[in-house]
N, C-alpha and C. Protein backbone atom coordinates (compact mmCIF):
# COMPACT_ATOMS: atom_id res chain seq x y z
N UNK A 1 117.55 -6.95 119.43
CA UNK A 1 118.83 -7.52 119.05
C UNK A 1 118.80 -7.95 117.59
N UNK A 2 117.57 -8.56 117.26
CA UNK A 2 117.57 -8.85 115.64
C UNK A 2 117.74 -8.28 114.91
N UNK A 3 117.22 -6.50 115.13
CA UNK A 3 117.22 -5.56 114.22
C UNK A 3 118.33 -4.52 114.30
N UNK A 4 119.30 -4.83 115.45
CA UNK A 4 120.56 -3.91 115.45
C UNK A 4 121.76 -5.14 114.78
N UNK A 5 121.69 -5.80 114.47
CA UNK A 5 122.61 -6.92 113.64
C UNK A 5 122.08 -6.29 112.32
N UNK A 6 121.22 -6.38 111.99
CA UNK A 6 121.08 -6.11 110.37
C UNK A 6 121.75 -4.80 110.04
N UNK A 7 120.98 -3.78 110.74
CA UNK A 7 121.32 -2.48 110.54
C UNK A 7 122.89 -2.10 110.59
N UNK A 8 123.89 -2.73 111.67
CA UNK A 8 125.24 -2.82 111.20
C UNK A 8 125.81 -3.55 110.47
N UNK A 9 125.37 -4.35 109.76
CA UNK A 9 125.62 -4.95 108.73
C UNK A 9 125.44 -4.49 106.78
N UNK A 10 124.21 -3.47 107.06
CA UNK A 10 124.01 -2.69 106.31
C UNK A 10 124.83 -1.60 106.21
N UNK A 11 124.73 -0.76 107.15
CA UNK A 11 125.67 0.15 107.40
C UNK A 11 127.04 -0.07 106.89
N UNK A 12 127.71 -1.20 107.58
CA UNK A 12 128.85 -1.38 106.74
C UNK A 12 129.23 -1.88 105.37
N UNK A 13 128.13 -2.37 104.98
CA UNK A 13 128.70 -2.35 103.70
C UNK A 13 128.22 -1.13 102.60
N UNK A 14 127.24 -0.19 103.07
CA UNK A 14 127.09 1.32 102.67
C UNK A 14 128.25 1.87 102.19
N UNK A 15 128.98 1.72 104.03
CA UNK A 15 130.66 2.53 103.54
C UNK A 15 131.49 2.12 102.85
N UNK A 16 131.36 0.18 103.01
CA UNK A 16 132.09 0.14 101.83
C UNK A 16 132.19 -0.30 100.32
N UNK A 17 130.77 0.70 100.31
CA UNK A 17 130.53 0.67 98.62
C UNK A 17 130.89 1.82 99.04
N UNK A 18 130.91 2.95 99.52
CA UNK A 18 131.36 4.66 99.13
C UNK A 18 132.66 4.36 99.09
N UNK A 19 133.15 3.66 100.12
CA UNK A 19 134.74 4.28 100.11
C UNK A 19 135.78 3.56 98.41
N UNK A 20 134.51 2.15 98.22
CA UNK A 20 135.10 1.71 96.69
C UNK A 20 134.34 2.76 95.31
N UNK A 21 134.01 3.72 95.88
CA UNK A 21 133.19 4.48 94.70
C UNK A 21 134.29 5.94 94.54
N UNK A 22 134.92 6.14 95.51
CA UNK A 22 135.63 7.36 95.68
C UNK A 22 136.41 7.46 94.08
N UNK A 23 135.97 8.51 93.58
CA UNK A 23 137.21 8.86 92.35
C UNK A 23 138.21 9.46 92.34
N UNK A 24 139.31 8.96 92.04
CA UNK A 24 140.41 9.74 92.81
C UNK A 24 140.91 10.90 91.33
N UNK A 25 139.85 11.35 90.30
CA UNK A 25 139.82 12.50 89.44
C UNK A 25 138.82 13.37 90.40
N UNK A 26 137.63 12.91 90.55
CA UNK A 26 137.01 13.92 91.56
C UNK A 26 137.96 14.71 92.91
N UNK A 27 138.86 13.64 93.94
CA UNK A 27 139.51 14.05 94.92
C UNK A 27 140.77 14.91 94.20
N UNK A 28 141.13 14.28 93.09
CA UNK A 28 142.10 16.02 92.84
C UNK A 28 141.95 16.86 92.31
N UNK A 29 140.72 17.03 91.78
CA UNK A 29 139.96 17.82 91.57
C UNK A 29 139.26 19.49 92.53
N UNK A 30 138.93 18.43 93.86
CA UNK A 30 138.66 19.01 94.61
C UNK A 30 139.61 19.44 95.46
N UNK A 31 140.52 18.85 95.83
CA UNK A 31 141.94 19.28 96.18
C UNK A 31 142.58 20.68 95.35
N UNK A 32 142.64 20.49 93.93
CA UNK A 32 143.10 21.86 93.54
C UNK A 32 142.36 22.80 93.67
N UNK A 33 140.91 22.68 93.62
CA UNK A 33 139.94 24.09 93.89
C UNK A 33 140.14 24.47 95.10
N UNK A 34 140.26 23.15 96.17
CA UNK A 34 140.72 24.17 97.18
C UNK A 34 142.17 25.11 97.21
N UNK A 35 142.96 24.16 96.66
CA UNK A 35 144.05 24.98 96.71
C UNK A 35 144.30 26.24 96.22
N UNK A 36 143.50 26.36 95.07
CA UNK A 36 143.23 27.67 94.72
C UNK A 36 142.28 28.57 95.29
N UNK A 37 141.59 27.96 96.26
CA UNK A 37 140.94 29.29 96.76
C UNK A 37 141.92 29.26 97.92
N UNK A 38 142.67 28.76 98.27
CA UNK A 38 143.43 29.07 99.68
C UNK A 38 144.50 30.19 99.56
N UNK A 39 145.30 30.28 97.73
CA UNK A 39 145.81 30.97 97.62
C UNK A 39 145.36 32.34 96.94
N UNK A 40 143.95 32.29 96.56
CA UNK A 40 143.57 33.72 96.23
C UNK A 40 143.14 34.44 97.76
N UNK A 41 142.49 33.61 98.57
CA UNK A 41 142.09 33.98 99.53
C UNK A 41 143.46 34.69 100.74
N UNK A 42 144.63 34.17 100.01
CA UNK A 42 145.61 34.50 101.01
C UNK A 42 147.37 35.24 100.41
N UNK A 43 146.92 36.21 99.45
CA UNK A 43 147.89 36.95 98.48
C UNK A 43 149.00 37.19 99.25
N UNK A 44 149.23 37.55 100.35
CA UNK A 44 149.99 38.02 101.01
C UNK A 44 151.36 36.66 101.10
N UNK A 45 150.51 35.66 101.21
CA UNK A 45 151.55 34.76 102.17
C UNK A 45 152.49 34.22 100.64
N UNK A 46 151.81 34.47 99.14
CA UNK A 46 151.81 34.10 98.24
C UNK A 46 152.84 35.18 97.62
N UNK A 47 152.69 36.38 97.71
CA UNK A 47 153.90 37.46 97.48
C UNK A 47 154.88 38.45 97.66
N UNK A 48 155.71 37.47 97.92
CA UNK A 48 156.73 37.94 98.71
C UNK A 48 157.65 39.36 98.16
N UNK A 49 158.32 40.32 98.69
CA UNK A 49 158.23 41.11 97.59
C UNK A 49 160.28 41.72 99.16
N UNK A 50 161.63 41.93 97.69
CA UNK A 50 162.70 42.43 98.78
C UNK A 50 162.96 42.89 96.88
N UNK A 51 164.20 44.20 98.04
CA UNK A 51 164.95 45.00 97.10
C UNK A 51 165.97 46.13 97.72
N UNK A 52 166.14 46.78 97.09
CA UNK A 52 166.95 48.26 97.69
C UNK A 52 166.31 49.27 97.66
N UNK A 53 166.78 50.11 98.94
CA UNK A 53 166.01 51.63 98.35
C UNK A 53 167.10 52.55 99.02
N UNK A 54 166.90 53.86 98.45
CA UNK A 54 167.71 54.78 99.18
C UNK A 54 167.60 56.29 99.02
N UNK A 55 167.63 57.17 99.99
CA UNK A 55 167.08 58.52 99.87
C UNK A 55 167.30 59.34 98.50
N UNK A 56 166.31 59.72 98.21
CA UNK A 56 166.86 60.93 96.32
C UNK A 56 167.89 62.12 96.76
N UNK A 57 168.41 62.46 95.76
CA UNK A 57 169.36 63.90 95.87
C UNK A 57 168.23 64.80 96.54
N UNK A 58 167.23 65.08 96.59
CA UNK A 58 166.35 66.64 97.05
C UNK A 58 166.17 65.93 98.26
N UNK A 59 166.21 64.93 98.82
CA UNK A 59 165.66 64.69 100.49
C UNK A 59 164.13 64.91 100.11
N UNK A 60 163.70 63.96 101.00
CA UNK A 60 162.23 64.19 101.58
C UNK A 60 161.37 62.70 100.62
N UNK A 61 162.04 62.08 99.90
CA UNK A 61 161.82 60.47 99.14
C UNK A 61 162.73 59.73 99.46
N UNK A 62 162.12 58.45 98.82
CA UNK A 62 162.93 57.39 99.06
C UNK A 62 162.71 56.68 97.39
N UNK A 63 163.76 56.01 96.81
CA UNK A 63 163.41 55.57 96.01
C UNK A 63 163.63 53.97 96.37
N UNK A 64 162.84 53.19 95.85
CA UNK A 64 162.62 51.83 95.89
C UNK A 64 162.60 51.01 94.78
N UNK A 65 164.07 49.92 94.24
CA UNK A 65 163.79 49.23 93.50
C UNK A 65 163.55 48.26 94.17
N UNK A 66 162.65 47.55 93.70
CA UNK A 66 162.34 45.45 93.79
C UNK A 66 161.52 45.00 93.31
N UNK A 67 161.47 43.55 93.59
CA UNK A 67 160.47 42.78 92.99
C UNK A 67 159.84 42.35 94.12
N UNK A 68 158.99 41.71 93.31
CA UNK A 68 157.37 40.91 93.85
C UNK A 68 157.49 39.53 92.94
N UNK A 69 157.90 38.48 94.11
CA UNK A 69 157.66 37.20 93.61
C UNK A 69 156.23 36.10 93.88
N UNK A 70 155.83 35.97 92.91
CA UNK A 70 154.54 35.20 93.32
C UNK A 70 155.03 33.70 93.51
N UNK A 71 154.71 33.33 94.46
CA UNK A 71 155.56 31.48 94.79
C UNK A 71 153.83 31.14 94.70
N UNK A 72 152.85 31.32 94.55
CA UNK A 72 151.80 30.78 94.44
C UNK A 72 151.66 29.67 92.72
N UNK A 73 150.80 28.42 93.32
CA UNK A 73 150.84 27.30 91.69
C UNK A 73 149.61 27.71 91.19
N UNK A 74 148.88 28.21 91.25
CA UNK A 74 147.80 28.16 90.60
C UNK A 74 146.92 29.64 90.24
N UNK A 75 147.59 30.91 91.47
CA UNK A 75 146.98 32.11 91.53
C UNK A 75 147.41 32.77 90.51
N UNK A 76 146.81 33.76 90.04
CA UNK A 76 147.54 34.79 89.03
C UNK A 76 147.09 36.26 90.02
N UNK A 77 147.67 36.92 90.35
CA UNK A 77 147.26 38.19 91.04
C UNK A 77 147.49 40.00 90.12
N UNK A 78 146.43 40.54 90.63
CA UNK A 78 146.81 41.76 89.84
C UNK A 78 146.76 43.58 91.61
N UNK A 79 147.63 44.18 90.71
CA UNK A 79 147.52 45.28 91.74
C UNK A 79 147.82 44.50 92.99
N UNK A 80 148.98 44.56 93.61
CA UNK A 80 149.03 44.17 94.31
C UNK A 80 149.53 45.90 95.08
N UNK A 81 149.34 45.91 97.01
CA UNK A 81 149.17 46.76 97.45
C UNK A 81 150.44 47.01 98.49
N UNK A 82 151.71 47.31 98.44
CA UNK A 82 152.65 47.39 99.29
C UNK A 82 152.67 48.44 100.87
N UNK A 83 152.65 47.91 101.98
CA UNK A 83 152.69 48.56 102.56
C UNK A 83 154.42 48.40 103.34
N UNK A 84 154.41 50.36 102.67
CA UNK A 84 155.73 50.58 102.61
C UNK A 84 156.36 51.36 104.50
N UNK A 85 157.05 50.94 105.24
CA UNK A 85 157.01 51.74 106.56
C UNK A 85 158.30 52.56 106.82
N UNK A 86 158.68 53.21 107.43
CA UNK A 86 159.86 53.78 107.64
C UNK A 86 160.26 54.08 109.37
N UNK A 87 161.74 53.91 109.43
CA UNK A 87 162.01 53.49 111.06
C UNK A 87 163.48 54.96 110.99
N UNK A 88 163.41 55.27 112.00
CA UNK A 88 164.09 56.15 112.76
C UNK A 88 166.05 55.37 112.59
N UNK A 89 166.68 56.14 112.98
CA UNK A 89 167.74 56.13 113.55
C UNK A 89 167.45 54.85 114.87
N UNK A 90 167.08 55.03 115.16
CA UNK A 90 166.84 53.94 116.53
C UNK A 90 165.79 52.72 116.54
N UNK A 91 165.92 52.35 114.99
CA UNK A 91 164.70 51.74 114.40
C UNK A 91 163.12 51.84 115.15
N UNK A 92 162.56 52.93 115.59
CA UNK A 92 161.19 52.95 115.96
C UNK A 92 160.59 53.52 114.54
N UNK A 93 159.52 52.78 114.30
CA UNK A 93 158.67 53.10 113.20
C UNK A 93 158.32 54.00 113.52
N UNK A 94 158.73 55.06 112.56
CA UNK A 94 158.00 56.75 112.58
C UNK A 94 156.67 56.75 111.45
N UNK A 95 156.20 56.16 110.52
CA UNK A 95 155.53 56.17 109.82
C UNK A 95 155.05 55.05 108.50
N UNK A 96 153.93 55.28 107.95
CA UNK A 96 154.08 54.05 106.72
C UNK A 96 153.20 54.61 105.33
N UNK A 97 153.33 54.20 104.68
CA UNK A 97 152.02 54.13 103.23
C UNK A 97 151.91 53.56 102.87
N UNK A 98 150.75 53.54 101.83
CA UNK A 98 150.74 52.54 101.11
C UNK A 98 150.75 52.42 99.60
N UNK A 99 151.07 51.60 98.49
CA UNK A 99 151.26 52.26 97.62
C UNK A 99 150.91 50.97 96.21
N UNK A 100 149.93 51.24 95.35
CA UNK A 100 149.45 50.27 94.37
C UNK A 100 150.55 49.87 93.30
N UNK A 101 150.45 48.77 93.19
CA UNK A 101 151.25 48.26 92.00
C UNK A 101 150.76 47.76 90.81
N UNK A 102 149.92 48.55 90.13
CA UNK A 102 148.99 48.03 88.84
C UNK A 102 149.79 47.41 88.13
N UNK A 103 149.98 45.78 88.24
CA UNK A 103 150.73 44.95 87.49
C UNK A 103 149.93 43.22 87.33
N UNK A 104 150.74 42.29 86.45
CA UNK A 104 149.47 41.16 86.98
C UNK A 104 151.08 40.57 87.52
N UNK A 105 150.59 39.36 88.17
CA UNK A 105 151.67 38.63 88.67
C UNK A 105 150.81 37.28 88.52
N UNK A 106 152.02 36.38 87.84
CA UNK A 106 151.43 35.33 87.30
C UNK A 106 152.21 34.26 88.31
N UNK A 107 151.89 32.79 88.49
CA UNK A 107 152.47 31.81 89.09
C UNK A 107 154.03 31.69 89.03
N UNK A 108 155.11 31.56 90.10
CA UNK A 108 156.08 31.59 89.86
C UNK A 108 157.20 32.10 89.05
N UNK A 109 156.18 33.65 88.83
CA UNK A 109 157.38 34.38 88.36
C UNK A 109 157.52 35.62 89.08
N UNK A 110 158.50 36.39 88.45
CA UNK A 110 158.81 38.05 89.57
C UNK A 110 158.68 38.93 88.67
N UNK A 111 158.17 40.08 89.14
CA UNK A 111 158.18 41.15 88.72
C UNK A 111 158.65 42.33 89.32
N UNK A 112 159.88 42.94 88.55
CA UNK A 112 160.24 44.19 89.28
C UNK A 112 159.63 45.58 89.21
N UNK A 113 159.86 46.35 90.45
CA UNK A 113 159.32 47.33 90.27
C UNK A 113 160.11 48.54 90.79
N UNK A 114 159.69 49.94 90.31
CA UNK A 114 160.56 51.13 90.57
C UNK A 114 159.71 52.45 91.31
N UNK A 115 159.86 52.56 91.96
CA UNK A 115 159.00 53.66 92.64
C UNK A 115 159.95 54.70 94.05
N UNK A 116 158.78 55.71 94.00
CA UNK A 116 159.70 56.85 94.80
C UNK A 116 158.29 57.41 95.62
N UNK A 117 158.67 57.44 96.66
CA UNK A 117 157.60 57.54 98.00
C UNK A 117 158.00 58.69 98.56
N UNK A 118 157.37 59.70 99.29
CA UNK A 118 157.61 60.38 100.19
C UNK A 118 157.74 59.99 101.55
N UNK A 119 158.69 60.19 102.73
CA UNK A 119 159.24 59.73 103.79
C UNK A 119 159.13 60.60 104.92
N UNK A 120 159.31 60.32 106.12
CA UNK A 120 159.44 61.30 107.01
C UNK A 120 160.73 62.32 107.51
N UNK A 121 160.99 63.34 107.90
CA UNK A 121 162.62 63.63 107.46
C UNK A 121 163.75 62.84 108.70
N UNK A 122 163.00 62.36 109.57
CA UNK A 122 163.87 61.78 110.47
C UNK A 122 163.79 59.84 109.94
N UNK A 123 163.51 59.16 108.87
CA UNK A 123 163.53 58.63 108.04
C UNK A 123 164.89 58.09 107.77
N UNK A 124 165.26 57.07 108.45
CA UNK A 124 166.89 56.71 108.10
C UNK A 124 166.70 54.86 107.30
N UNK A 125 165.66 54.31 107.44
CA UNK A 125 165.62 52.76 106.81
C UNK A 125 164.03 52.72 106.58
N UNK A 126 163.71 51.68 105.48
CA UNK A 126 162.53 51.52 104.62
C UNK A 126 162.53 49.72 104.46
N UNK A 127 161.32 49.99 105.09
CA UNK A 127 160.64 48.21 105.29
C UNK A 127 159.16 48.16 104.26
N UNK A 128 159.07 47.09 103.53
CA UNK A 128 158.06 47.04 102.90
C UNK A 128 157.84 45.42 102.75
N UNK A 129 156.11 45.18 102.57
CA UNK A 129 155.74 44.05 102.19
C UNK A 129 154.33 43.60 101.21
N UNK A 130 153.84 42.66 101.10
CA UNK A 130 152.81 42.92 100.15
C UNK A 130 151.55 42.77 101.05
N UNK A 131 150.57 43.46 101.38
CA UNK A 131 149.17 43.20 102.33
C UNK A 131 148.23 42.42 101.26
N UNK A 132 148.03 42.81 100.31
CA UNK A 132 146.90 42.35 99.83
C UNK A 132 147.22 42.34 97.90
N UNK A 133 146.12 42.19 97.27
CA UNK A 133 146.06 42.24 96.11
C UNK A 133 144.91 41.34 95.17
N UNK A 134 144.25 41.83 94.12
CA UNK A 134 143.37 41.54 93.44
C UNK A 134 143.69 40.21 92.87
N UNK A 135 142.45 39.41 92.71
CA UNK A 135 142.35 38.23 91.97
C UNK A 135 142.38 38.76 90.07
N UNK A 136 142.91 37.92 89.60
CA UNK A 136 143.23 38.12 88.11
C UNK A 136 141.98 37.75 86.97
């Protein structure tokens, strides 16, 4: 009994010299590194990417304008990788690709883009989003 009184008595005041030692430059510190690895680690959720597209005069493409908005604070991303799909008359996905966007995309801004894909011929609507993409 003598020696479990001391030892919680020690103990507590251990913690509370740590918890009066905490720097709160270290904790946001460490807070933004994480935050930045949460958003390199997770490009997708970070770039969002809408626009128009619509079949070329020769049939058998699609052309696609839009952008790619990065809502990420801290990521800068490059090449990002669209996977582009295409749905039927009866919207069943008949097919998809995929297609690189060698560009950088910096924090909170957009970048548009212009491209022309080959499609399937029963190909009536075009869905696309961003899967992935390189750290900057």
């Amino acid at each position: 009994m003598l020696v479990v009184i001391p030892t919680i008595i020690i103990a507590g005041l251990a913690y509370a010299i740590s918890v009066q030692n905490k720097n709160p430059e270290v904790e946001y510190y460490h807070n933004a590194v994480s935050a930045e690895s949460y958003e390199y680690d997770n490009p997708s959720k970070f770039l969002n990417s809408d626009g128009k597209y619509w079949r070329t005069i020769l049939g058998g493409k699609y052309r696609i304008q839009g952008r790619i908005n990065n809502t990420a604070t801290i990521a800068v991303y490059k090449d990002a990788v669209l996977n582009i799909k295409f749905y039927s008359r009866t919207k069943t996905r008949i097919g998809e690709t995929q297609v690189t966007l060698y560009d950088v995309f910096h924090p909170k801004q957009i970048v548009n883009f212009d491209i022309k894909v080959d499609a399937p011929k029963a190909a009536t609507e075009v869905g696309w989003e961003v899967l992935n993409a390189a750290r900057n």
